[in-house]
PDB file of N, CA and C in Angstrom:
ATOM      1  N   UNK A   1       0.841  -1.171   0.000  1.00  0.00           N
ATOM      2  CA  UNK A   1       0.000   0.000   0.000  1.00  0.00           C
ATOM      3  C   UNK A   1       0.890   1.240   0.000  1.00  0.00           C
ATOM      4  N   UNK A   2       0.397   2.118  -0.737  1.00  0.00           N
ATOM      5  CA  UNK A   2       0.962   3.520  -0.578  1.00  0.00           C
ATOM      6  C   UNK A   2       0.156   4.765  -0.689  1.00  0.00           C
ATOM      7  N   UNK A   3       0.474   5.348   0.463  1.00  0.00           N
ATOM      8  CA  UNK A   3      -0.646   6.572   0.653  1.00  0.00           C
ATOM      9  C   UNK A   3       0.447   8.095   0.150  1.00  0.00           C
ATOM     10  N   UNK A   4      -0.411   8.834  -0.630  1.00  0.00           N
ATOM     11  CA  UNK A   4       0.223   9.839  -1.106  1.00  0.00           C
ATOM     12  C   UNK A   4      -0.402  11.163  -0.203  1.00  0.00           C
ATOM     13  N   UNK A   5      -0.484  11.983   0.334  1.00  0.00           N
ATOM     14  CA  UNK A   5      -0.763  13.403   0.893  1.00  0.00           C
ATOM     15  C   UNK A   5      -0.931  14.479   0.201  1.00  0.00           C
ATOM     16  N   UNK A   6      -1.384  15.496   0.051  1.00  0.00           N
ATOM     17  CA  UNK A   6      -1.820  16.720  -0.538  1.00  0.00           C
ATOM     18  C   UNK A   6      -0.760  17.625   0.240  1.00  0.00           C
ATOM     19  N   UNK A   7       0.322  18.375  -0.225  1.00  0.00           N
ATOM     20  CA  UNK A   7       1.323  18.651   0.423  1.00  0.00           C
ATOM     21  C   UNK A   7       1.018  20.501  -0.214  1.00  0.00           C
ATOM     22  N   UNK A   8      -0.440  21.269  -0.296  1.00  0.00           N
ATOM     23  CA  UNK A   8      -0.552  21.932  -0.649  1.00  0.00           C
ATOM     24  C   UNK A   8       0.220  22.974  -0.002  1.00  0.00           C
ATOM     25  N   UNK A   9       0.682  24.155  -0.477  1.00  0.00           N
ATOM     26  CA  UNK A   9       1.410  24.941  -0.145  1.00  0.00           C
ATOM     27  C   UNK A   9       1.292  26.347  -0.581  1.00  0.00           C
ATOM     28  N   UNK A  10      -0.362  26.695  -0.667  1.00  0.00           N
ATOM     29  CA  UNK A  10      -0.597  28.104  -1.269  1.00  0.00           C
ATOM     30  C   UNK A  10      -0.290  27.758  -2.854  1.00  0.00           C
ATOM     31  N   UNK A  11       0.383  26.556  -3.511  1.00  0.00           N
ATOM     32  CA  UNK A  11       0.126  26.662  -5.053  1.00  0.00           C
ATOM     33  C   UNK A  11      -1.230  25.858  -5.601  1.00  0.00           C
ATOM     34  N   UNK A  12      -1.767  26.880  -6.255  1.00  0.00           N
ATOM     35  CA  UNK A  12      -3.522  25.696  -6.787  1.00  0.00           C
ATOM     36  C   UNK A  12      -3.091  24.428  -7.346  1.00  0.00           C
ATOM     37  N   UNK A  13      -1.730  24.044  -7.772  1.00  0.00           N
ATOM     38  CA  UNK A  13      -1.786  22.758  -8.056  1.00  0.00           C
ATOM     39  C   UNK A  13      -0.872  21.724  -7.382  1.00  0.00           C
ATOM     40  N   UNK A  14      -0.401  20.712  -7.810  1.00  0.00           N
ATOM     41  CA  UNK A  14       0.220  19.385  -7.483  1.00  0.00           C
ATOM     42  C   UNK A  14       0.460  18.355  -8.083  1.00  0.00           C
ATOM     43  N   UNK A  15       1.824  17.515  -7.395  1.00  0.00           N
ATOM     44  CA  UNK A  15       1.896  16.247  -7.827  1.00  0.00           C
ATOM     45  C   UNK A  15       2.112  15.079  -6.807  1.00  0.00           C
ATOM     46  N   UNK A  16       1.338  14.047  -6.704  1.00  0.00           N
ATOM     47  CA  UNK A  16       1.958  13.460  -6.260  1.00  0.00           C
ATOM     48  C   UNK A  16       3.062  12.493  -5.906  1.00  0.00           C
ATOM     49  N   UNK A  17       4.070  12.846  -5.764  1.00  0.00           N
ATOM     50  CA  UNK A  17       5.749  12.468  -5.855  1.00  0.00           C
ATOM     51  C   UNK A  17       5.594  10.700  -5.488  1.00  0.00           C
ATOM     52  N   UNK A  18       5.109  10.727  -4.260  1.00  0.00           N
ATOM     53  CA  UNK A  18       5.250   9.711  -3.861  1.00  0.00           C
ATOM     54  C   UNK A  18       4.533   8.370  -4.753  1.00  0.00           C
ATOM     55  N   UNK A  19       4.093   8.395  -5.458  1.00  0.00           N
ATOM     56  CA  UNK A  19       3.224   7.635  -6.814  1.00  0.00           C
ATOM     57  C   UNK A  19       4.172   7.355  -7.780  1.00  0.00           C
ATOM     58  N   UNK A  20       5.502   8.172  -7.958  1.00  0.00           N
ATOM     59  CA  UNK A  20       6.068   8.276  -9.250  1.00  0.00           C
ATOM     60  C   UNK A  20       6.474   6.563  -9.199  1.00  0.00           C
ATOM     61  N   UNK A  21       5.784   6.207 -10.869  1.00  0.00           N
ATOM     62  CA  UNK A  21       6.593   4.693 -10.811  1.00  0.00           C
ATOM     63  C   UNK A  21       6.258   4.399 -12.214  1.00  0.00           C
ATOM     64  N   UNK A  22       6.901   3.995 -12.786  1.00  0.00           N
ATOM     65  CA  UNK A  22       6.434   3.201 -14.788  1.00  0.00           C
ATOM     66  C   UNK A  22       5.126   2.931 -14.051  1.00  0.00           C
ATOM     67  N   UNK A  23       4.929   2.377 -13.722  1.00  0.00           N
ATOM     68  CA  UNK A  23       3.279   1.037 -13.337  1.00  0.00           C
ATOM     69  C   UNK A  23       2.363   1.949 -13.017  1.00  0.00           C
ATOM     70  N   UNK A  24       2.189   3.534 -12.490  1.00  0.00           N
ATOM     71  CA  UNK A  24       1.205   3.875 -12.055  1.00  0.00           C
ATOM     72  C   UNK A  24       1.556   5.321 -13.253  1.00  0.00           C
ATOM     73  N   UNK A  25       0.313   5.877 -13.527  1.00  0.00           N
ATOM     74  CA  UNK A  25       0.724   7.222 -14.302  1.00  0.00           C
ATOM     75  C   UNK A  25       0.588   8.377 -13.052  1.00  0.00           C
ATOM     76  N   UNK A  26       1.139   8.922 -13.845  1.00  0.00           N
ATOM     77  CA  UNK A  26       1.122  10.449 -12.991  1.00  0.00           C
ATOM     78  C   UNK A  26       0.267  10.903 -12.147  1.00  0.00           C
ATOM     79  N   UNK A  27       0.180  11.328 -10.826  1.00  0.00           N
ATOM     80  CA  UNK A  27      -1.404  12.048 -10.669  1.00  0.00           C
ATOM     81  C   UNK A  27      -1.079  13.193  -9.715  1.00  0.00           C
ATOM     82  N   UNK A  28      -1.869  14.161 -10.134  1.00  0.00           N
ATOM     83  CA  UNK A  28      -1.885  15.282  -9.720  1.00  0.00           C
ATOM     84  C   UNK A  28      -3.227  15.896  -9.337  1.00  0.00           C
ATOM     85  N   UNK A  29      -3.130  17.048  -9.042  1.00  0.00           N
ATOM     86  CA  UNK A  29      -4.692  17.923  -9.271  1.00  0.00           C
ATOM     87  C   UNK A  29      -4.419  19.326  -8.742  1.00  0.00           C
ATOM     88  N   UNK A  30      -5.678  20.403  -8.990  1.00  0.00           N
ATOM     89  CA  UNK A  30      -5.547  21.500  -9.228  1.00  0.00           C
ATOM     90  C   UNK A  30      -6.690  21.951  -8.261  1.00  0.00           C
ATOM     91  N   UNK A  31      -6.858  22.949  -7.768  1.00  0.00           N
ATOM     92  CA  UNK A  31      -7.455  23.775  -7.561  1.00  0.00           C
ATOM     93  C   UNK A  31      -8.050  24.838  -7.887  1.00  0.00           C
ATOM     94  N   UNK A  32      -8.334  25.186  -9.237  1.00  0.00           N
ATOM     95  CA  UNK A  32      -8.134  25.766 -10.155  1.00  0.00           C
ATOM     96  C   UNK A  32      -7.876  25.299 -11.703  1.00  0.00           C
ATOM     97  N   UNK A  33      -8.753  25.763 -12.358  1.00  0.00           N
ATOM     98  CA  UNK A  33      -8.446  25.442 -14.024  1.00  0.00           C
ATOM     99  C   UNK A  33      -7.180  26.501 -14.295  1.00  0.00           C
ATOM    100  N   UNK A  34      -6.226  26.013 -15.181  1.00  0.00           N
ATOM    101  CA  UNK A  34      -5.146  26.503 -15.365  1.00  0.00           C
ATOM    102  C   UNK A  34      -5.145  26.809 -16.983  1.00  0.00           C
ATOM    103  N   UNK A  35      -4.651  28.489 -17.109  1.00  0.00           N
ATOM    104  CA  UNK A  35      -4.919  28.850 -18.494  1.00  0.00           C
ATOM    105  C   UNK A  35      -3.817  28.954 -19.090  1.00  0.00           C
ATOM    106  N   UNK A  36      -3.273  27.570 -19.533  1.00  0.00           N
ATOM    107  CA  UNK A  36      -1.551  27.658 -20.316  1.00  0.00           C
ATOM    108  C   UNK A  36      -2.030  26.720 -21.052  1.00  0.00           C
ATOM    109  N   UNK A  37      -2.252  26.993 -22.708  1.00  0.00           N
ATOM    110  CA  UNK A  37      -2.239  26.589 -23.417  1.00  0.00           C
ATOM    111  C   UNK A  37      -1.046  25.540 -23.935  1.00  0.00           C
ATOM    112  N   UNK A  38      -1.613  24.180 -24.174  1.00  0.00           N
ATOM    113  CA  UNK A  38      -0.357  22.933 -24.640  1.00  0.00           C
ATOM    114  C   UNK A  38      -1.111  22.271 -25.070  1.00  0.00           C
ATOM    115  N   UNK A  39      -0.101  20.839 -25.850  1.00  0.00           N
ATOM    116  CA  UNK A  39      -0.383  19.545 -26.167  1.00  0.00           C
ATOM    117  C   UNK A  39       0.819  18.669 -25.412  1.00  0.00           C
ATOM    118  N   UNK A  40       0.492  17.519 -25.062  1.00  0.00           N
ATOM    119  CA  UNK A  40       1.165  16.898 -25.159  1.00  0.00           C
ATOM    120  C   UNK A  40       1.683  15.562 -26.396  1.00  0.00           C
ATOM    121  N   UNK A  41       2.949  15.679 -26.527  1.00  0.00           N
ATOM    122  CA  UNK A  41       3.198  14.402 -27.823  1.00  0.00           C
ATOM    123  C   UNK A  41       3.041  13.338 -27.855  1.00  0.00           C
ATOM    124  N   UNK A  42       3.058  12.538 -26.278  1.00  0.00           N
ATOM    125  CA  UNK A  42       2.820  10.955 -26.229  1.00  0.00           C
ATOM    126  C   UNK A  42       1.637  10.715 -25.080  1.00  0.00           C
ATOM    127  N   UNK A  43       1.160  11.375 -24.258  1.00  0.00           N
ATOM    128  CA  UNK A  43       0.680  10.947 -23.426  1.00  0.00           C
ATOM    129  C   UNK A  43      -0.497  11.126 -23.442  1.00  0.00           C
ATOM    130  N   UNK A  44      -1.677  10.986 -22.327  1.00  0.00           N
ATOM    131  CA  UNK A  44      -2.701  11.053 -22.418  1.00  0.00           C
ATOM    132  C   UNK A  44      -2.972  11.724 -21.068  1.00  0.00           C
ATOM    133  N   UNK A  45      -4.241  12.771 -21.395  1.00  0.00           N
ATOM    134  CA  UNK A  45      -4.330  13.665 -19.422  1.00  0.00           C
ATOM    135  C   UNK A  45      -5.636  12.989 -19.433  1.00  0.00           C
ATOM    136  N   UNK A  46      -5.723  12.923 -18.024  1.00  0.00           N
ATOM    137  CA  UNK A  46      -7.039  12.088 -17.842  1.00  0.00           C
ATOM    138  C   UNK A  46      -7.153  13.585 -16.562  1.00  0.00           C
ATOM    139  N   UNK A  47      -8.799  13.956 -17.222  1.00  0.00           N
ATOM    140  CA  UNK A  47      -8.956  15.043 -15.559  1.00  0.00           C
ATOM    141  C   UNK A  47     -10.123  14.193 -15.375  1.00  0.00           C
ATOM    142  N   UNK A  48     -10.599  14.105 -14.274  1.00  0.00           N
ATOM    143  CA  UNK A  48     -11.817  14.107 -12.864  1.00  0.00           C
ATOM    144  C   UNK A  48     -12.087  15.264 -11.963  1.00  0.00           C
ATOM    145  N   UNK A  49     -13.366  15.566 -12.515  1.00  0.00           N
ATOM    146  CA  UNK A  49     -13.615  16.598 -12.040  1.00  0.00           C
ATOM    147  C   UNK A  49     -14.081  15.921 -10.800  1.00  0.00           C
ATOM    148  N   UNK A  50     -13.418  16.339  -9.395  1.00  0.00           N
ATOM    149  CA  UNK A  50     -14.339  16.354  -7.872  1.00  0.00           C
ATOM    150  C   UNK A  50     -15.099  17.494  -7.688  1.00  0.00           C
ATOM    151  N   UNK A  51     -14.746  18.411  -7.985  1.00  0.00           N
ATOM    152  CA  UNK A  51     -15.918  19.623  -6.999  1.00  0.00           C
ATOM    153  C   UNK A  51     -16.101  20.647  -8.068  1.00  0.00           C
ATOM    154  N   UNK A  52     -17.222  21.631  -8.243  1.00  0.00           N
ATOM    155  CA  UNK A  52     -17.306  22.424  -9.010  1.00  0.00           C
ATOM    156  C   UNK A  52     -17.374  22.365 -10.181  1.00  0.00           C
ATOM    157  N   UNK A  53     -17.020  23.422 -11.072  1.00  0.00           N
ATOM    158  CA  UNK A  53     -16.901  23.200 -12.947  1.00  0.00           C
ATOM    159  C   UNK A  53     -16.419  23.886 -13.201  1.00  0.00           C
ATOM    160  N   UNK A  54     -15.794  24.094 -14.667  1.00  0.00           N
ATOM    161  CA  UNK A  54     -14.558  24.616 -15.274  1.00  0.00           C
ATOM    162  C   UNK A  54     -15.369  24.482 -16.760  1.00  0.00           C
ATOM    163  N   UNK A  55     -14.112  25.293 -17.741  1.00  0.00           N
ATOM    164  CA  UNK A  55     -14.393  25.271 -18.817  1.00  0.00           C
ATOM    165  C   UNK A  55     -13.394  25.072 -19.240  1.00  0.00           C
ATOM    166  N   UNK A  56     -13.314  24.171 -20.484  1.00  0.00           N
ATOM    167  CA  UNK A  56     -11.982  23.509 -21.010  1.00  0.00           C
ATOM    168  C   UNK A  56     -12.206  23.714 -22.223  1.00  0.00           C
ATOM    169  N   UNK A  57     -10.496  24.087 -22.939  1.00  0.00           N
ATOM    170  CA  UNK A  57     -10.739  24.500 -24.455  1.00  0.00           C
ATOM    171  C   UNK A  57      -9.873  23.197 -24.823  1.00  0.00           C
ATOM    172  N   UNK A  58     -10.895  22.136 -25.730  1.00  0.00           N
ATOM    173  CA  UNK A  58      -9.836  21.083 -26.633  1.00  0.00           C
ATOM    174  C   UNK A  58     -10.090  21.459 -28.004  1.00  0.00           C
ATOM    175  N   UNK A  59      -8.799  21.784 -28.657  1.00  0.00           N
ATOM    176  CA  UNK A  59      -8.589  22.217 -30.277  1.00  0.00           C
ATOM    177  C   UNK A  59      -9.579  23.036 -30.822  1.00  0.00           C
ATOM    178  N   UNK A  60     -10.161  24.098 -29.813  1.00  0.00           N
ATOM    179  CA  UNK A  60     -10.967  24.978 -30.681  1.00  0.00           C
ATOM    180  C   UNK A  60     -12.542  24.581 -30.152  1.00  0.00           C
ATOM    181  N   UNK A  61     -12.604  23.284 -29.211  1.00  0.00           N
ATOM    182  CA  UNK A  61     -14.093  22.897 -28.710  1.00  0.00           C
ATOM    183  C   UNK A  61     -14.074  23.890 -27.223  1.00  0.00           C
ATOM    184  N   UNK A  62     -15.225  24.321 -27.181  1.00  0.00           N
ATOM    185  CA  UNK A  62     -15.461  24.832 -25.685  1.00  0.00           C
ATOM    186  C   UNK A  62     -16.592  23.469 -24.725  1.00  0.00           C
ATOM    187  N   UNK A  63     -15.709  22.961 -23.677  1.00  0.00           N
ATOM    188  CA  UNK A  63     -16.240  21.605 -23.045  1.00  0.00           C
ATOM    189  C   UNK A  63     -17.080  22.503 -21.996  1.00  0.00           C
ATOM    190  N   UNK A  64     -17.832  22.243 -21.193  1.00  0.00           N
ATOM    191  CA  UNK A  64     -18.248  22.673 -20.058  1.00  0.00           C
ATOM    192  C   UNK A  64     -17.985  20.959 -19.235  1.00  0.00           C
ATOM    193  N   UNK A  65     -17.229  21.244 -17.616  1.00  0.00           N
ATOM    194  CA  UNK A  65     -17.086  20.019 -16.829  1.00  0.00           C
ATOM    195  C   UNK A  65     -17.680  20.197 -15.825  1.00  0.00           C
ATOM    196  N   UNK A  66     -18.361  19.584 -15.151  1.00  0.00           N
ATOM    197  CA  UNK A  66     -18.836  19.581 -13.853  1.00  0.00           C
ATOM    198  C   UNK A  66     -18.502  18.580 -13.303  1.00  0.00           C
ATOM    199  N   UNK A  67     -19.054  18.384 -11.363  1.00  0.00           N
ATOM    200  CA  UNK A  67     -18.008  17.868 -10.550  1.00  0.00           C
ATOM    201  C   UNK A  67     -18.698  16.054 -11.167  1.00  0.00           C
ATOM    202  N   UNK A  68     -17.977  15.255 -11.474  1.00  0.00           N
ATOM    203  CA  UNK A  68     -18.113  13.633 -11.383  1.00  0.00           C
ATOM    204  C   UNK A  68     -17.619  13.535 -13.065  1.00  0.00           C
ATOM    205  N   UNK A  69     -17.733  14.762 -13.773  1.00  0.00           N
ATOM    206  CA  UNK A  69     -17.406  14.240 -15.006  1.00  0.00           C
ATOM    207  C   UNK A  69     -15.618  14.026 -15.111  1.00  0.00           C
ATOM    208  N   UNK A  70     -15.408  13.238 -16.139  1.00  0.00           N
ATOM    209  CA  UNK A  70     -13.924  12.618 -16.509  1.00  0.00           C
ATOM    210  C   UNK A  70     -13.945  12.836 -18.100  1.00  0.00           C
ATOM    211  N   UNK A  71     -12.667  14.101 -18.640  1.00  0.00           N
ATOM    212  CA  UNK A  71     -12.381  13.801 -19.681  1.00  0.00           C
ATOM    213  C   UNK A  71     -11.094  13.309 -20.255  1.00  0.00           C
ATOM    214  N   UNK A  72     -11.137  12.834 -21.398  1.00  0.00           N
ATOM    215  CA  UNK A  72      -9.721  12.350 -21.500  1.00  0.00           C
ATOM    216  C   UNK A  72      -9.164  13.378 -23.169  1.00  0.00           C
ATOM    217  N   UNK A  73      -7.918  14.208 -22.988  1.00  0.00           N
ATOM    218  CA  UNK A  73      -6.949  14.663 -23.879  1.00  0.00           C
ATOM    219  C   UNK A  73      -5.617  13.800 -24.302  1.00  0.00           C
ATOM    220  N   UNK A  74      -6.319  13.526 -25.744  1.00  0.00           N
ATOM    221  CA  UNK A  74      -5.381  12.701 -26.515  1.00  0.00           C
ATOM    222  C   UNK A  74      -3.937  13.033 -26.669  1.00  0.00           C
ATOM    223  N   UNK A  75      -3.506  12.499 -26.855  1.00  0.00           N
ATOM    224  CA  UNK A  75      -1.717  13.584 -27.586  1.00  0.00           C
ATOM    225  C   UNK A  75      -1.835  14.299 -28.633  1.00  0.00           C
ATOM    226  N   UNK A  76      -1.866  15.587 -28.767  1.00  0.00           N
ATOM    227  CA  UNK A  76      -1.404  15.971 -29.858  1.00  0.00           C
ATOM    228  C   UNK A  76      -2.463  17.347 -29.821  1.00  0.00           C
ATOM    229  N   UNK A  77      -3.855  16.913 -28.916  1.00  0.00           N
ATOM    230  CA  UNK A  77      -4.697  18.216 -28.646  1.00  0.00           C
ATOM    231  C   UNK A  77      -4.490  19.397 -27.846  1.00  0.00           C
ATOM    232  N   UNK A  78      -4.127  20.224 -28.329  1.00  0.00           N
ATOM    233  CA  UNK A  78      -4.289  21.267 -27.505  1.00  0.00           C
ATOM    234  C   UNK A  78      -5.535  21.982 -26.906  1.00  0.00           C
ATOM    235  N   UNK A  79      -5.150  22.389 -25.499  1.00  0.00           N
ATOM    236  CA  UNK A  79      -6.366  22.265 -24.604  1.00  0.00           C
ATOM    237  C   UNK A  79      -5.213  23.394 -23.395  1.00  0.00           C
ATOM    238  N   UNK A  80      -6.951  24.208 -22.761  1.00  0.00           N
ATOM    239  CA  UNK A  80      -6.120  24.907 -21.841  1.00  0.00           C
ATOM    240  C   UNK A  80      -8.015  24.796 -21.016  1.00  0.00           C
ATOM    241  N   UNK A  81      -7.708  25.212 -19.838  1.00  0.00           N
ATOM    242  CA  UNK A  81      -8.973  25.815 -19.060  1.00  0.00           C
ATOM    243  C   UNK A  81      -8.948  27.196 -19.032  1.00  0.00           C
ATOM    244  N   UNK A  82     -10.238  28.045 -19.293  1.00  0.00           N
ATOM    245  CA  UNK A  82     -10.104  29.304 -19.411  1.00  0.00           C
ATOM    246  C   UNK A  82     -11.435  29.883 -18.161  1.00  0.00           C
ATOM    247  N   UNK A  83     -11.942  29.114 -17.525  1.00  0.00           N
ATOM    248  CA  UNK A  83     -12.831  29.626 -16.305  1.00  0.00           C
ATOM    249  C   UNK A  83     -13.068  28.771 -15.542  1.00  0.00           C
ATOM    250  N   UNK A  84     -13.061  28.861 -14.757  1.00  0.00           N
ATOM    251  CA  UNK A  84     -13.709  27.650 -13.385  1.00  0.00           C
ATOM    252  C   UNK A  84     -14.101  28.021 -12.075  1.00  0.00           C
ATOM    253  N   UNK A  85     -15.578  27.599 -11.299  1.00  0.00           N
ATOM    254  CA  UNK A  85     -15.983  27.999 -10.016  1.00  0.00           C
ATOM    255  C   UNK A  85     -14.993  28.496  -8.795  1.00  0.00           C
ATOM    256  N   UNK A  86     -15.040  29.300  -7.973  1.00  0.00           N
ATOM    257  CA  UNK A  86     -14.758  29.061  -6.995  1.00  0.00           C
ATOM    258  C   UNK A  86     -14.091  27.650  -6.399  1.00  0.00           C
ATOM    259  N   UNK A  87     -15.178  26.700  -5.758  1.00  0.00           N
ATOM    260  CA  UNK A  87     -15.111  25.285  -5.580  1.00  0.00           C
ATOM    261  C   UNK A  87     -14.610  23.976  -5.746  1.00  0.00           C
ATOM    262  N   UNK A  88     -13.260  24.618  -7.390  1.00  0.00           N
ATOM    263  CA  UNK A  88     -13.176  23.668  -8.303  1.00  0.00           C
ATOM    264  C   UNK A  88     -12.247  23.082  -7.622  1.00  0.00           C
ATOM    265  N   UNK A  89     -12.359  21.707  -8.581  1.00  0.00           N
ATOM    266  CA  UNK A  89     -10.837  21.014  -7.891  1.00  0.00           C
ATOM    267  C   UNK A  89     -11.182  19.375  -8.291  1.00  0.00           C
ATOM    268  N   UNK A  90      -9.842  19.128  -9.606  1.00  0.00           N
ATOM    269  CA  UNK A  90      -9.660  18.255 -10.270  1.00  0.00           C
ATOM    270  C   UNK A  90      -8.640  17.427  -9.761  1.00  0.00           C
ATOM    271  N   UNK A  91      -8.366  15.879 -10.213  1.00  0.00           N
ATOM    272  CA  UNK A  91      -7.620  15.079 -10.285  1.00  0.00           C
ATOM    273  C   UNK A  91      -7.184  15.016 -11.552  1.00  0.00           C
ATOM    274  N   UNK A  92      -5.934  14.894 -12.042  1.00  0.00           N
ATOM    275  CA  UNK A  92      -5.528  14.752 -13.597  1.00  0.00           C
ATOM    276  C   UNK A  92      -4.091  13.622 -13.610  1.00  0.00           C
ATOM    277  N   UNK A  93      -4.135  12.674 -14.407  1.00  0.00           N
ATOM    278  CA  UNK A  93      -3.677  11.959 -14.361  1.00  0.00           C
ATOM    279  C   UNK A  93      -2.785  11.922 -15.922  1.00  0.00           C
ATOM    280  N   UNK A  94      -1.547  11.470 -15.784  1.00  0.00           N
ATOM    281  CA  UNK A  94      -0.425  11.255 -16.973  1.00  0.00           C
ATOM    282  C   UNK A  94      -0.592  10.008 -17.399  1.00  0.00           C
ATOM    283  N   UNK A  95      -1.001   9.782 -18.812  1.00  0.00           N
ATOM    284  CA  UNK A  95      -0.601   7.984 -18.772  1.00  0.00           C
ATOM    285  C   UNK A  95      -0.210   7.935 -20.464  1.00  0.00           C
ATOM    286  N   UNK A  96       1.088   7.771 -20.700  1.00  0.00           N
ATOM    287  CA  UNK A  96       2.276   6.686 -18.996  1.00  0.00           C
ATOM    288  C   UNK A  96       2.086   8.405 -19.026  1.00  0.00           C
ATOM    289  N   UNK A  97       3.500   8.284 -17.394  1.00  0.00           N
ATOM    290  CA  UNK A  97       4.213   9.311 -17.300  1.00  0.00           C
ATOM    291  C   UNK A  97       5.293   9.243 -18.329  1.00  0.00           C
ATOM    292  N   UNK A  98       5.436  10.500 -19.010  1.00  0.00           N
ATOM    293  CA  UNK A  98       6.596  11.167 -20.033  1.00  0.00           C
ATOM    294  C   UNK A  98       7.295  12.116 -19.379  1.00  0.00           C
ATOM    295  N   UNK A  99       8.287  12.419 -19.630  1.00  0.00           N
ATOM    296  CA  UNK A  99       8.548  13.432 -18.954  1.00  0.00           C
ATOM    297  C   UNK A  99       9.298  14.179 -19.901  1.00  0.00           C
ATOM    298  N   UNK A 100       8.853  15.753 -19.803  1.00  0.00           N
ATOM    299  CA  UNK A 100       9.122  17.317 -20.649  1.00  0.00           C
ATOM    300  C   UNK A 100       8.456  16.594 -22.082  1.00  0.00           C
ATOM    301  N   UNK A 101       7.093  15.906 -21.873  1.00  0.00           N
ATOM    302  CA  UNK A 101       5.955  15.597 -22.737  1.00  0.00           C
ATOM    303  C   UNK A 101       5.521  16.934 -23.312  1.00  0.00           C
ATOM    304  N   UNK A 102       5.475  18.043 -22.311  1.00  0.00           N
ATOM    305  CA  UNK A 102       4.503  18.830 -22.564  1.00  0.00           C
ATOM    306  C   UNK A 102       5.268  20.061 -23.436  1.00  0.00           C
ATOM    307  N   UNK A 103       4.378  20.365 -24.391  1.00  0.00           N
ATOM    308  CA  UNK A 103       4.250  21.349 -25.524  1.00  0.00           C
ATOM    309  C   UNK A 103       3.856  22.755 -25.271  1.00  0.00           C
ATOM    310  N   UNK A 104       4.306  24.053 -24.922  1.00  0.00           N
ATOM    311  CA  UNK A 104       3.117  25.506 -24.566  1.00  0.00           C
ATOM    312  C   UNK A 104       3.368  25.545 -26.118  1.00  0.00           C
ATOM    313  N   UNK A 105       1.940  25.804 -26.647  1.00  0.00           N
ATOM    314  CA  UNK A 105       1.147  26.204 -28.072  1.00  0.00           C
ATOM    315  C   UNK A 105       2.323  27.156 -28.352  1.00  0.00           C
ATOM    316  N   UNK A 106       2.527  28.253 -27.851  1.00  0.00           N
ATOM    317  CA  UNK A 106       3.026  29.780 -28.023  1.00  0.00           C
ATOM    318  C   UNK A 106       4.785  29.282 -28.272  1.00  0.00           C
ATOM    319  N   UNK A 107       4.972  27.784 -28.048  1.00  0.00           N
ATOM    320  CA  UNK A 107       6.031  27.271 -28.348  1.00  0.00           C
ATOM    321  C   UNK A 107       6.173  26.116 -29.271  1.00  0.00           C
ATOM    322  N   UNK A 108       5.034  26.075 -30.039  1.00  0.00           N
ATOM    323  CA  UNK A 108       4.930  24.475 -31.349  1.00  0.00           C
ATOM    324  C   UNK A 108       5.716  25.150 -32.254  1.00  0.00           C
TER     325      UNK A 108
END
């Protein structure tokens, strides 16, 4: 068994370190929808929405998420969040983990 902690620190987001392994993907989460436009090249983001809703831009789609929904961003889509409740607060997951996967648009 391994228990990971929320080691928040005044930043809206996270990772959890203690998870890092090939066998498990990445997982993190936010407090906050985050407006930095990217793709990633190999991986896949998996968010879960827990609390609240957000608005997510994939390739030009405007998503609306609320809390229980799960979407998944393919490789290669670019996607940013551009509003979200008060309340919000996602789980987002890497699979696999890649690492310096990630693409900022303003840098393709």
């Amino acid at each position: 068994m391994i228990i990971a902690r929320s080691r928040q620190s005044g930043s809206c987001k996270g990772w959890y370190d203690e998870l890092a392994s090939q066998n498990l993907p990445a997982i993190g989460f936010a407090t906050t929808g985050i407006d930095e436009p990217h793709r990633h090249r190999e991986l896949h983001e998996v968010y879960l929405i827990a609390r609240g809703s957000s608005i997510l831009i994939v390739d030009d789609r405007r998503v609306t998420l609320n809390a229980g929904d799960v979407i998944v961003v393919e490789p290669g889509e670019g996607h940013t969040f551009v509003e979200s409740t008060p309340d919000y607060f996602h789980f987002v997951l890497h699979c696999p983990p890649v690492s310096g996967d990630k693409v900022l648009l303003s840098q393709a």
